[in-house]
C-alpha atoms as a PDB file:
ATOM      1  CA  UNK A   1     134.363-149.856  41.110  1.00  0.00           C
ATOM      2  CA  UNK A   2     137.511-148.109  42.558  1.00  0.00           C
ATOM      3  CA  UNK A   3     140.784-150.475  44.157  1.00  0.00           C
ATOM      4  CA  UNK A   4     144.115-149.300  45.396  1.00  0.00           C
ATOM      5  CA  UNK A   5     147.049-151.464  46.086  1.00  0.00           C
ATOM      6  CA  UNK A   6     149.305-150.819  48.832  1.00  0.00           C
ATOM      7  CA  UNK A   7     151.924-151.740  51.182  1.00  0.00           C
ATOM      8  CA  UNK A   8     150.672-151.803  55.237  1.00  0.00           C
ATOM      9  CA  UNK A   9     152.873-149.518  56.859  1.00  0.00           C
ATOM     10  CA  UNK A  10     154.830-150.629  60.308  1.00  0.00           C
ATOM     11  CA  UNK A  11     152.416-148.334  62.031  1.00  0.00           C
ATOM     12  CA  UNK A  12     149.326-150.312  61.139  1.00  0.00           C
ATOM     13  CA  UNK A  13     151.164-154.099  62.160  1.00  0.00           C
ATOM     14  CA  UNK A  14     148.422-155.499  63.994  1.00  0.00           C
ATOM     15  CA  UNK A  15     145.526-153.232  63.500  1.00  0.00           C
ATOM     16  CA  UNK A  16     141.859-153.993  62.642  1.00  0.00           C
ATOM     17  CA  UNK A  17     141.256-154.294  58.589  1.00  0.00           C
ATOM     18  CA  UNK A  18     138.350-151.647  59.328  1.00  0.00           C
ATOM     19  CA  UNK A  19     139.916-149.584  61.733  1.00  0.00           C
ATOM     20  CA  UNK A  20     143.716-149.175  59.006  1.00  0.00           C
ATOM     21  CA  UNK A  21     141.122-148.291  56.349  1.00  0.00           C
ATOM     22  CA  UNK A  22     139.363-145.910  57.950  1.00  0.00           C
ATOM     23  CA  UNK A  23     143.540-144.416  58.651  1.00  0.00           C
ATOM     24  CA  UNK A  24     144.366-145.134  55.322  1.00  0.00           C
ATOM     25  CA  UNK A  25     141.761-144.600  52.920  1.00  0.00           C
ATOM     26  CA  UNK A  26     139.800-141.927  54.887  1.00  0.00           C
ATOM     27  CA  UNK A  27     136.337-144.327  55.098  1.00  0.00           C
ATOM     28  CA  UNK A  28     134.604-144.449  57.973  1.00  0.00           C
ATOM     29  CA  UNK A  29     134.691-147.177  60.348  1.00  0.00           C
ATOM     30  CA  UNK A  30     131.602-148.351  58.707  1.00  0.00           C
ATOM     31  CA  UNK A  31     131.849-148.433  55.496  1.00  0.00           C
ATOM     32  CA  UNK A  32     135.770-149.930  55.634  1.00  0.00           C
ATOM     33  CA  UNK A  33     133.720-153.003  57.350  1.00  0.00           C
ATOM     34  CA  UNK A  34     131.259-153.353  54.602  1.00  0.00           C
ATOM     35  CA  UNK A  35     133.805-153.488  52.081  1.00  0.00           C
ATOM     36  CA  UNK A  36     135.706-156.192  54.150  1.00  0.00           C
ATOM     37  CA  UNK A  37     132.778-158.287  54.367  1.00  0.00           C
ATOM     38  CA  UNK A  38     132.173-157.956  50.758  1.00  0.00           C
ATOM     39  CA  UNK A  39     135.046-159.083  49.803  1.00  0.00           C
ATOM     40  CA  UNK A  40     136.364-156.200  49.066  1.00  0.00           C
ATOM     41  CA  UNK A  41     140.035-156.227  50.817  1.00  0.00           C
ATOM     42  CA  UNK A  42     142.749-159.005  50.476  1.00  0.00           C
ATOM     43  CA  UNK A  43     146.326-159.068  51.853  1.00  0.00           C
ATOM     44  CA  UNK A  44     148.878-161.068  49.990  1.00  0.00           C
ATOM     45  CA  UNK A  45     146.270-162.594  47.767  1.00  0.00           C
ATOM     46  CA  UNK A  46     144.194-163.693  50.783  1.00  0.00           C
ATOM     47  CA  UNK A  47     140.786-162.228  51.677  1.00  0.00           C
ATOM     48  CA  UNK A  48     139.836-160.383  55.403  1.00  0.00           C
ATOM     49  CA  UNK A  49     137.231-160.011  57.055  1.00  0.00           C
ATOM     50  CA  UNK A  50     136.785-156.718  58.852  1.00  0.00           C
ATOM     51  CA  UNK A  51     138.145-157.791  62.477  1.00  0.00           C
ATOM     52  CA  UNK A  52     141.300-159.669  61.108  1.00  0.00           C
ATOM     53  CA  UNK A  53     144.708-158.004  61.773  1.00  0.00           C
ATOM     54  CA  UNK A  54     147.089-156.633  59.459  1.00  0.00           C
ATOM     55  CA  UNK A  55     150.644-157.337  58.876  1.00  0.00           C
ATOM     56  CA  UNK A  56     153.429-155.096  57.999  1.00  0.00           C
ATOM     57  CA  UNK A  57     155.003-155.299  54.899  1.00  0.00           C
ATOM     58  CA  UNK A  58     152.476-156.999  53.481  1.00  0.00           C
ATOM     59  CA  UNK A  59     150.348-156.432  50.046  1.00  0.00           C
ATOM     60  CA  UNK A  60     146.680-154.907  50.423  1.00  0.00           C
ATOM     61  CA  UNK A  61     144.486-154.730  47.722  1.00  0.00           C
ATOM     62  CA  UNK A  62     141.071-152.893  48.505  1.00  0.00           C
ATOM     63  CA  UNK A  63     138.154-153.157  45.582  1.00  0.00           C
ATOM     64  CA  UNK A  64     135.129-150.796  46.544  1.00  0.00           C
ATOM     65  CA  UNK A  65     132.303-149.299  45.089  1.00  0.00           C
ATOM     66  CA  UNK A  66     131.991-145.663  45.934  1.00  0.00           C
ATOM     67  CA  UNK A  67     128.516-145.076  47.666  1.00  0.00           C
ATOM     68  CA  UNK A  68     126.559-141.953  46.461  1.00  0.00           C
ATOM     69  CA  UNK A  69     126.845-139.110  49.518  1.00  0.00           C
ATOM     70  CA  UNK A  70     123.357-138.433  51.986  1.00  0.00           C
ATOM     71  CA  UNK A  71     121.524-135.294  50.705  1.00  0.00           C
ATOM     72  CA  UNK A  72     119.611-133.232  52.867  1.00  0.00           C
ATOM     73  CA  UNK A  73     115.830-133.386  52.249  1.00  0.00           C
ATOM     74  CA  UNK A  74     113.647-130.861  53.702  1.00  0.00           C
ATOM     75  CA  UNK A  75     111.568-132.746  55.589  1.00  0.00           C
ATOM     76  CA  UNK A  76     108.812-130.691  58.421  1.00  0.00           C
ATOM     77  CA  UNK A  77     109.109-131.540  61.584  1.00  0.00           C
ATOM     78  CA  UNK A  78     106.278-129.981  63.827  1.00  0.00           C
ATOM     79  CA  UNK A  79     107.322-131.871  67.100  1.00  0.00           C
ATOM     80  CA  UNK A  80     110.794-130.275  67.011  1.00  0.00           C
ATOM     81  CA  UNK A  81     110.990-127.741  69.561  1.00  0.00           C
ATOM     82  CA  UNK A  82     112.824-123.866  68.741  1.00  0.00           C
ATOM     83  CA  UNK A  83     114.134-123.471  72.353  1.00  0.00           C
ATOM     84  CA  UNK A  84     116.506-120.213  71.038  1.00  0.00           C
ATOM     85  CA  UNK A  85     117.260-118.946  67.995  1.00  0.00           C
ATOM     86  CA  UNK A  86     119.604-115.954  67.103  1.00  0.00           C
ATOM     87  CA  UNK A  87     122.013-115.014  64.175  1.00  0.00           C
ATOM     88  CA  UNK A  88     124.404-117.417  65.450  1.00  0.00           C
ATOM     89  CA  UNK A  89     122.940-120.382  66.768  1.00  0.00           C
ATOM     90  CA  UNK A  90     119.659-122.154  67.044  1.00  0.00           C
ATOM     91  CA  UNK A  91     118.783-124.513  69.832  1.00  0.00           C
ATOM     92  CA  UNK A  92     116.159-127.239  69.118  1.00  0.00           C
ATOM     93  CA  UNK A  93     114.224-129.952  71.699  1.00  0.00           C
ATOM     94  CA  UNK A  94     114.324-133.032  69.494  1.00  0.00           C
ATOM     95  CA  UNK A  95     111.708-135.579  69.641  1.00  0.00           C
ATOM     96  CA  UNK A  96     112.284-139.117  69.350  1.00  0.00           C
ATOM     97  CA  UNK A  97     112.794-140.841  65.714  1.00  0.00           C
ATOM     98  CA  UNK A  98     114.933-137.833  63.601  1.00  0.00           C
ATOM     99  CA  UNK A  99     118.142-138.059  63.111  1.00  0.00           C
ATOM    100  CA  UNK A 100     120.899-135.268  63.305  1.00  0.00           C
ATOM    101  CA  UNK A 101     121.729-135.506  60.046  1.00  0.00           C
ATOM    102  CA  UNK A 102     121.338-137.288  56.853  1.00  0.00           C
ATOM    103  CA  UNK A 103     123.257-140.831  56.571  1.00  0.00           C
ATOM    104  CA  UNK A 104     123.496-143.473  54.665  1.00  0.00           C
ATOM    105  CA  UNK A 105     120.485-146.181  54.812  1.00  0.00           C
ATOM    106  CA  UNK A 106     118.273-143.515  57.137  1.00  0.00           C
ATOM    107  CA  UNK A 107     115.563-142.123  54.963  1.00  0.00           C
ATOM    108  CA  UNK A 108     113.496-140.695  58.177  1.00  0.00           C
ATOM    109  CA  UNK A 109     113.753-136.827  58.853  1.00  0.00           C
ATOM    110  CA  UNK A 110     116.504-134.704  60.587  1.00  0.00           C
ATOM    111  CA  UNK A 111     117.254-131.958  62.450  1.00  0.00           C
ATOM    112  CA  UNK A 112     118.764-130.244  59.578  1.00  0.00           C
ATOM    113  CA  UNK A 113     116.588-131.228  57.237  1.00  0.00           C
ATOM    114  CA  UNK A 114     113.416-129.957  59.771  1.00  0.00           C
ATOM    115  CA  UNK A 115     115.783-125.936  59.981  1.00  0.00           C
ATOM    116  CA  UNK A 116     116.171-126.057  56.110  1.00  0.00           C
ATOM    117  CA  UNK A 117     112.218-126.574  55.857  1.00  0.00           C
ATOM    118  CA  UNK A 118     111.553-124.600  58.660  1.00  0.00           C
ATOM    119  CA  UNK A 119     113.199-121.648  56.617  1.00  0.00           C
ATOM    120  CA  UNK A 120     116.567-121.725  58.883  1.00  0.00           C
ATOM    121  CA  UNK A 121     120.072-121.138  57.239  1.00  0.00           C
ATOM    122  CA  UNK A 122     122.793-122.880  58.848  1.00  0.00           C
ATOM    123  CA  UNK A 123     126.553-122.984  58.569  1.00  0.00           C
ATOM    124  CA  UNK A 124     127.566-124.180  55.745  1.00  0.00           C
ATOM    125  CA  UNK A 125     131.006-125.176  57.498  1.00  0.00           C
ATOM    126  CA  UNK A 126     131.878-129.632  57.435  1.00  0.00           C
ATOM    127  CA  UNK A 127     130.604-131.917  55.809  1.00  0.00           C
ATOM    128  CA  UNK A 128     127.562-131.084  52.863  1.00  0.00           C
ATOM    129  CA  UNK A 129     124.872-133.345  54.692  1.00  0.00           C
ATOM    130  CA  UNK A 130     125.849-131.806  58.422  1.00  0.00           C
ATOM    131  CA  UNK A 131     125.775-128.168  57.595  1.00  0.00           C
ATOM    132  CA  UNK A 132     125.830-126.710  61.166  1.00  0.00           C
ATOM    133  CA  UNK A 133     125.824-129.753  63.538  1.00  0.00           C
ATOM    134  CA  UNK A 134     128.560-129.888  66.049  1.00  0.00           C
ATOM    135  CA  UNK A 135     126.688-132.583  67.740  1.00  0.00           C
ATOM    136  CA  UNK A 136     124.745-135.080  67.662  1.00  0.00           C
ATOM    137  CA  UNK A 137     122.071-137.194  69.500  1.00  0.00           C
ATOM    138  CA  UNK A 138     120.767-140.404  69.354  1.00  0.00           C
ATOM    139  CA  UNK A 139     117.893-141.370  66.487  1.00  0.00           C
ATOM    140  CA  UNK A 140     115.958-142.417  69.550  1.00  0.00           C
ATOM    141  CA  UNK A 141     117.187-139.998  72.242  1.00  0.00           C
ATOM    142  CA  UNK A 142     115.275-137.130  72.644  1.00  0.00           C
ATOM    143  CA  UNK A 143     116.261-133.408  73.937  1.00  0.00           C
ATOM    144  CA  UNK A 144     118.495-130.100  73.334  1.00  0.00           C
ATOM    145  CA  UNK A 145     120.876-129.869  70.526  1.00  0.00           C
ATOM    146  CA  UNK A 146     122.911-126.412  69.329  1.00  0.00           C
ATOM    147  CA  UNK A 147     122.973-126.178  65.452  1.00  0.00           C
ATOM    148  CA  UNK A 148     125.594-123.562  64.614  1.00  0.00           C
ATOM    149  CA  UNK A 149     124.193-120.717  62.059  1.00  0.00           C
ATOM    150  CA  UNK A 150     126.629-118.700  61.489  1.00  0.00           C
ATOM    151  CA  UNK A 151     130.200-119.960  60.310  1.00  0.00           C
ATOM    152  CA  UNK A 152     132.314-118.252  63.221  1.00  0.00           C
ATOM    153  CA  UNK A 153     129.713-119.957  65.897  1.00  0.00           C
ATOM    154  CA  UNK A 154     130.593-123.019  64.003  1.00  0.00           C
ATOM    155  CA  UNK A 155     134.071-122.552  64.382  1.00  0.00           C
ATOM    156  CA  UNK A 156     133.778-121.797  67.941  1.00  0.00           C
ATOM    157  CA  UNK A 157     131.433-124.442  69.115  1.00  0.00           C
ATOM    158  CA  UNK A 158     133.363-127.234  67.288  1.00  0.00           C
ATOM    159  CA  UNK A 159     135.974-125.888  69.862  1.00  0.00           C
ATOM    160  CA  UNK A 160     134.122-125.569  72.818  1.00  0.00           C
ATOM    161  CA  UNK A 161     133.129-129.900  72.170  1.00  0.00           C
ATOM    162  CA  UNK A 162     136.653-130.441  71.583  1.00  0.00           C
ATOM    163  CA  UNK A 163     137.759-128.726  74.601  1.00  0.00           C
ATOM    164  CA  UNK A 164     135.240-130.041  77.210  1.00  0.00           C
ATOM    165  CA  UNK A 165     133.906-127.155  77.774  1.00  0.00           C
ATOM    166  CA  UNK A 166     129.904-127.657  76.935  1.00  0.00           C
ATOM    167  CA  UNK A 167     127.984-128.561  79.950  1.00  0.00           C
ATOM    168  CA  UNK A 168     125.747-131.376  78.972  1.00  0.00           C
ATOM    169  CA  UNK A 169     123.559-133.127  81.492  1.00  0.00           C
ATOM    170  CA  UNK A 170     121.259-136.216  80.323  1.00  0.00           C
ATOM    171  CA  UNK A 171     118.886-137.813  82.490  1.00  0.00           C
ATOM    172  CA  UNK A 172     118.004-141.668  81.783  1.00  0.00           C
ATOM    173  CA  UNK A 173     115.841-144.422  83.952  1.00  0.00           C
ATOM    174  CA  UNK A 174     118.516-147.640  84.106  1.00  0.00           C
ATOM    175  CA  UNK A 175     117.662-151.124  85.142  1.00  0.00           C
ATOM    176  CA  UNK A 176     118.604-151.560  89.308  1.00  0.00           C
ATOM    177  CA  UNK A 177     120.279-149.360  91.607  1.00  0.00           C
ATOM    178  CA  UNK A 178     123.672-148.186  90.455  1.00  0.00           C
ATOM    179  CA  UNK A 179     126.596-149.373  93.543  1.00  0.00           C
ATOM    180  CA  UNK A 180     127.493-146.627  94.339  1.00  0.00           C
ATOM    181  CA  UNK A 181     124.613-144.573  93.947  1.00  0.00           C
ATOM    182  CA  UNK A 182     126.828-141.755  92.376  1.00  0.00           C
ATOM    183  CA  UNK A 183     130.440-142.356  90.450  1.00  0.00           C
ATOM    184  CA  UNK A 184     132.489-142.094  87.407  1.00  0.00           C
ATOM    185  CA  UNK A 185     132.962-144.537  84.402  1.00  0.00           C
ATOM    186  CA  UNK A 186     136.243-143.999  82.735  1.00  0.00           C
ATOM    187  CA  UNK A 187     136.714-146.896  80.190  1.00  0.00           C
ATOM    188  CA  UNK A 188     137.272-146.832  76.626  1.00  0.00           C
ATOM    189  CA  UNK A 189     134.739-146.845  73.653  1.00  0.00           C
ATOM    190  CA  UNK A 190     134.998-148.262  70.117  1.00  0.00           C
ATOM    191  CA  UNK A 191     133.292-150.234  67.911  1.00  0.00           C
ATOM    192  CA  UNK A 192     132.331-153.819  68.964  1.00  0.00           C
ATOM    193  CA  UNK A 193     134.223-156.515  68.320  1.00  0.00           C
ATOM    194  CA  UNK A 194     131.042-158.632  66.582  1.00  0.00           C
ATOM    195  CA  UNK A 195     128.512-156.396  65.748  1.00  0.00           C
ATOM    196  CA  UNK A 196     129.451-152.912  63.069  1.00  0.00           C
ATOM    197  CA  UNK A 197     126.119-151.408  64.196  1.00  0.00           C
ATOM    198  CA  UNK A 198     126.894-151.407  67.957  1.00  0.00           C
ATOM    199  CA  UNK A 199     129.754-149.814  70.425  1.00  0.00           C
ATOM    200  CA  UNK A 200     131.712-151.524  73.401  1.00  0.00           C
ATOM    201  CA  UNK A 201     133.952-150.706  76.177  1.00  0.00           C
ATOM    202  CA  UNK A 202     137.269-152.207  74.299  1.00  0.00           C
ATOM    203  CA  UNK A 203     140.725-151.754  75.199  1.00  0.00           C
ATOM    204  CA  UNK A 204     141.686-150.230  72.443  1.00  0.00           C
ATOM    205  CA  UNK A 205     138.675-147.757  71.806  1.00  0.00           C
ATOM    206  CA  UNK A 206     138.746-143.889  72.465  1.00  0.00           C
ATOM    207  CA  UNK A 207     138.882-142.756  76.375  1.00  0.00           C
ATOM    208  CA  UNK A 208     135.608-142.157  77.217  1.00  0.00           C
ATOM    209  CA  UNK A 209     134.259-140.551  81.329  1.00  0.00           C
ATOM    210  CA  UNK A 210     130.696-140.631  82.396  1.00  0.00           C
ATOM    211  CA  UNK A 211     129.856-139.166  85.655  1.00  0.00           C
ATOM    212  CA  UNK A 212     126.592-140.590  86.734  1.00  0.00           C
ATOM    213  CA  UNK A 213     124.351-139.255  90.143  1.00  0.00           C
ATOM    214  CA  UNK A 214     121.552-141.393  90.954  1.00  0.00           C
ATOM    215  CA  UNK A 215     117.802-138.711  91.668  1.00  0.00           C
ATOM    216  CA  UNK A 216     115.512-141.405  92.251  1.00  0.00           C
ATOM    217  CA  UNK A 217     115.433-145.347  92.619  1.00  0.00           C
ATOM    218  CA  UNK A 218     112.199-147.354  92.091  1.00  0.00           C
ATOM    219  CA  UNK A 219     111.805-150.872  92.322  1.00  0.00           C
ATOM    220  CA  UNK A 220     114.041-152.081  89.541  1.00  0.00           C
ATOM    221  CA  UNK A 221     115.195-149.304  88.120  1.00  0.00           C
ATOM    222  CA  UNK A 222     116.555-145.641  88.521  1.00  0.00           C
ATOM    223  CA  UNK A 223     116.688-142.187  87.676  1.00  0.00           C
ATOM    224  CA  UNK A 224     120.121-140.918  86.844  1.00  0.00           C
ATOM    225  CA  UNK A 225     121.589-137.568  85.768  1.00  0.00           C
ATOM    226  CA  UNK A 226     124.402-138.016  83.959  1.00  0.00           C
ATOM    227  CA  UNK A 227     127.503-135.056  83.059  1.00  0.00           C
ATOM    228  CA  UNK A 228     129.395-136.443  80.039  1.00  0.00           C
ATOM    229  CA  UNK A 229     132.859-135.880  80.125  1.00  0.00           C
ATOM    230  CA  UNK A 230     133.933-137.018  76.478  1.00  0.00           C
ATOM    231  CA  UNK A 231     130.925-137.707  73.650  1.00  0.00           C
ATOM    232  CA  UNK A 232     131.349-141.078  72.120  1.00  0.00           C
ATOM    233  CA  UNK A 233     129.167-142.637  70.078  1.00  0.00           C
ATOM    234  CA  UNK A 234     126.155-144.493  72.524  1.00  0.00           C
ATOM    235  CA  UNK A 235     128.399-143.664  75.449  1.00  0.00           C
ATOM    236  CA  UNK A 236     126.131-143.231  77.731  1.00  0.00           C
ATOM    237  CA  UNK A 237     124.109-146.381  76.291  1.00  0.00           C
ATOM    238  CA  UNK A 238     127.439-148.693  76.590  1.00  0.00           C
ATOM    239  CA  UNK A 239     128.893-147.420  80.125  1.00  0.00           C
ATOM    240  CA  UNK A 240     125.909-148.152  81.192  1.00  0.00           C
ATOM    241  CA  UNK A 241     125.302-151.543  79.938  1.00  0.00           C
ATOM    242  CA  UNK A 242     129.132-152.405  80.779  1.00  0.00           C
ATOM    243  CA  UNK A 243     128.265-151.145  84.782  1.00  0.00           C
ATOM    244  CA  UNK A 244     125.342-153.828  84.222  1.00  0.00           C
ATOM    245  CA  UNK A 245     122.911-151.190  84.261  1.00  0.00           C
ATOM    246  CA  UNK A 246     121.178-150.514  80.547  1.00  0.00           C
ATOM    247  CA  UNK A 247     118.666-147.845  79.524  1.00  0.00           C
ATOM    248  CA  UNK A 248     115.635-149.201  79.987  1.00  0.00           C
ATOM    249  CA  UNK A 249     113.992-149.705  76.862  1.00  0.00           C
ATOM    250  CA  UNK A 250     117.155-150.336  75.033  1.00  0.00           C
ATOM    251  CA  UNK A 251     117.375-153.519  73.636  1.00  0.00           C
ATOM    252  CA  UNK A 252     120.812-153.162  71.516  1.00  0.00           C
ATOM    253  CA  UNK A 253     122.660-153.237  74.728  1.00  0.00           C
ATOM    254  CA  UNK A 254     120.429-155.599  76.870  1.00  0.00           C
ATOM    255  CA  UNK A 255     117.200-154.222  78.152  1.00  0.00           C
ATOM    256  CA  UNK A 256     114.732-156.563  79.641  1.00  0.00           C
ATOM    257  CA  UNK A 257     112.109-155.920  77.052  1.00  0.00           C
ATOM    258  CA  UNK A 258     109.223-157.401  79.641  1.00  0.00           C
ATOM    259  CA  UNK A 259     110.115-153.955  81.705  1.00  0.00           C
ATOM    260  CA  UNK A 260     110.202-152.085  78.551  1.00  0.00           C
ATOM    261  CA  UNK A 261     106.850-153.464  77.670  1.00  0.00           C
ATOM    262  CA  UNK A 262     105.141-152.473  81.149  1.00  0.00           C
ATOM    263  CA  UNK A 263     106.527-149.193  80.722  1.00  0.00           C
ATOM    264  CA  UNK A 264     105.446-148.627  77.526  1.00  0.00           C
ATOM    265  CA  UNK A 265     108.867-147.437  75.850  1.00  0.00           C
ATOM    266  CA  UNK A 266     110.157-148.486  72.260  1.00  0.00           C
ATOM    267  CA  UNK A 267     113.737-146.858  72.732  1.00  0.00           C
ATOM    268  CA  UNK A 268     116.006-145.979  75.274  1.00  0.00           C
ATOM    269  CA  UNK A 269     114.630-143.914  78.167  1.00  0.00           C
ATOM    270  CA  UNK A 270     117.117-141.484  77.287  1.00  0.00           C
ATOM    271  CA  UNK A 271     116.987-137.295  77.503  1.00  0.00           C
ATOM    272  CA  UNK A 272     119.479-134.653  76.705  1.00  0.00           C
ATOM    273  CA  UNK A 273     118.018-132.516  79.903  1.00  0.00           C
ATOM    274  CA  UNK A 274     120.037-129.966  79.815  1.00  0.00           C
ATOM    275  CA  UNK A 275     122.489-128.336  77.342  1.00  0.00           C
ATOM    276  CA  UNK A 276     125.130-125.166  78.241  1.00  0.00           C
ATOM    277  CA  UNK A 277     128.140-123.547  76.904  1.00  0.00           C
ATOM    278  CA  UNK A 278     129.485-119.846  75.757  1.00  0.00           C
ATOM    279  CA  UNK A 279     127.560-118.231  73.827  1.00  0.00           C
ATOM    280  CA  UNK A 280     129.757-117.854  70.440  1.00  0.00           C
ATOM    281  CA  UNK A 281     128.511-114.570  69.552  1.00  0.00           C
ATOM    282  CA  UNK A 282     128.118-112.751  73.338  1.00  0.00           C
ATOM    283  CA  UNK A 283     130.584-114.561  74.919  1.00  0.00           C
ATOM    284  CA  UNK A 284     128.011-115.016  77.557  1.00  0.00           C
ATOM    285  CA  UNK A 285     127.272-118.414  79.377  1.00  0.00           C
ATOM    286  CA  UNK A 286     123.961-119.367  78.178  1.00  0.00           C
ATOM    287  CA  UNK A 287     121.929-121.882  80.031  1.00  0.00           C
ATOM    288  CA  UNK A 288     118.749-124.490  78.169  1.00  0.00           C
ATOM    289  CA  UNK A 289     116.640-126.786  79.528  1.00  0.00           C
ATOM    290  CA  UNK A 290     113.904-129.578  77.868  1.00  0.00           C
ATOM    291  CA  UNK A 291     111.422-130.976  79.793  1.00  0.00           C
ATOM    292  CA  UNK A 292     110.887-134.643  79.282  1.00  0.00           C
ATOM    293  CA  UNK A 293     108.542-135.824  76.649  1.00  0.00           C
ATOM    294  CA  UNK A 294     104.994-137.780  77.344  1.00  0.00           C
ATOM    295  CA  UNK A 295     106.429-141.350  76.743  1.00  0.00           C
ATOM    296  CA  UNK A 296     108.958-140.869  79.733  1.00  0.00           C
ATOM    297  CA  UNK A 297     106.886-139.188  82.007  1.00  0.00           C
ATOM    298  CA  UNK A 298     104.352-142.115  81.306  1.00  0.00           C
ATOM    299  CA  UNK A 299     107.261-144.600  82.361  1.00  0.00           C
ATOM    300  CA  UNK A 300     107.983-142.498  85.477  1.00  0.00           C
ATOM    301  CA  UNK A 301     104.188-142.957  86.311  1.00  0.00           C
ATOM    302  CA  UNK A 302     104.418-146.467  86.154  1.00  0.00           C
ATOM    303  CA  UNK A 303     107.406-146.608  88.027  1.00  0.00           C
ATOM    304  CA  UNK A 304     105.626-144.642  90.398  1.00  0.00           C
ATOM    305  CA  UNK A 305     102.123-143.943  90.517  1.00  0.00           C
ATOM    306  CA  UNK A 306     102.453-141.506  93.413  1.00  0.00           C
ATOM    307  CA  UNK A 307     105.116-139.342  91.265  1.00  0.00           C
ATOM    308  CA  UNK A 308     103.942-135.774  90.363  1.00  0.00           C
ATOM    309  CA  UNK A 309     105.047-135.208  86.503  1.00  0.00           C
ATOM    310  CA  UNK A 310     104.596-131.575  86.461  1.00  0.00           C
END
């Protein structure tokens, strides 16, 4: 078991318990709300909870106990996809059900964990169980993600997401017909207000644009491409679902799960269709593109039988 005491500093009056801790104590968002709800964080002698606000000046006392880190397990994948591979960078299609990286309470396989059995090296550059990663997708979103190999691409692509300069273009099927039929969300993202495990548009979360063009519409539903701006966690999945328009086959945020069920999806109809940046080696602008997997082109032929899939 490992406490501090401490003083809340005038910068925190006000702020979320799990939200100071994570500024404070260097947890994640996560983890800072699992300790509050353990018990785990009092202020003046009286326990929090992870949504109540702090006061300045006051006395916190935080008891945790220190959770042992993800490893990566080499795990083989033979569903994930090597779209390009070089000394710098390798670009898989991920399937549905792996994770980016290792985390605590997922025991399921991930991309790194698929490279390091596959025989890849990666990066060793951030943190020990995402060696490489510079983003990530979805457990059950499916499509093209860049794993940096060598340490200078690493370097360089961490940039390139942090200056808005990747192109990435997602396709997903939505309940209705978007009004308008093309547009821009621009409203923030953080962590919602009742549940750890899901996001929210919330005034104070992190700005967060989604530019959305509708391809198709069906009855009930509609194909989208989507350009992300920013990369928040679920972003698309919560602008969506705020613009009253969720992923079909997304029940977190609101799916009608008799549509999901005639479709035949059991996640998100969801697709990172196409991925593009500078190349960190070349300097060249490199280009990738996955096509979608058998369970959404299924749900596009039940949307519409005429559709050709090809």
């Amino acid at each position: 078991m490992q406490s501090r005491s401490l003083p809340v500093p005038d910068g925190l009056d006000g702020q979320r318990v799990d939200a100071a801790l994570a500024k404070m104590l260097g947890f994640s968002r996560t983890f800072a709300a699992e300790v509050a709800e353990a018990g785990g964080v009092t202020l003046d002698g009286t326990a929090l909870g992870k949504s109540d606000r702090l006061r300045a000046g006051g006395w916190l006392d935080v008891s945790w106990s220190p959770k042992e880190e993800p490893k990566i397990e080499p795990i083989r994948v033979p569903e994930l996809g090597i779209v390009y591979d070089d000394d710098d960078i390798v670009v898989v299609d991920k399937p549905t059900g792996v994770a980016a990286h290792p985390s605590l309470g997922w025991e399921g396989p991930t991309v790194v964990g698929a490279l390091a059995a596959a025989g890849f090296r990666v990066a060793t550059s951030g943190a020990p169980e995402r060696q490489g990663v510079v983003h990530r997708l979805d457990v059950g979103t499916s499509g093209l993600m860049v794993v940096a190999k060598a340490e200078s691409a690493y370097t360089a692509l961490k940039r390139a997401f942090k200056e808005r300069t990747v192109e990435k273009i997602y396709h997903a099927v939505v309940q209705g017909h978007p009004d308008p039929l093309a547009g821009t969300i621009d409203a923030p993202i953080g962590r919602h207000p009742n549940h750890s495990w899901k996001f929210a548009v919330v005034s104070d979360g992190k700005p967060s644009v989604t530019h959305y063009e509708t391809l198709e519409a069906f009855p009930g539903a509609s194909l989208l491409e989507i350009h992300l701006e920013t990369g928040r966690t679920h972003q698309i999945r919560v602008h969506m679902a705020a613009h009253r328009h969720p992923c079909v086959g997304d029940p977190l945020y609101g799916a009608d799960p008799t549509l999901s069920a005639r479709l035949g999806l059991t996640r998100q109809w969801l697709h990172a269709h196409q991925l593009g940046f500078t190349h960190p080696g070349t300097g060249q602008w490199v280009q990738f593109e996955s096509p979608y997997p058998a369970d959404f082109r299924h749900a596009l032929e039940v949307l519409d039988p005429g559709r050709e899939t090809d």
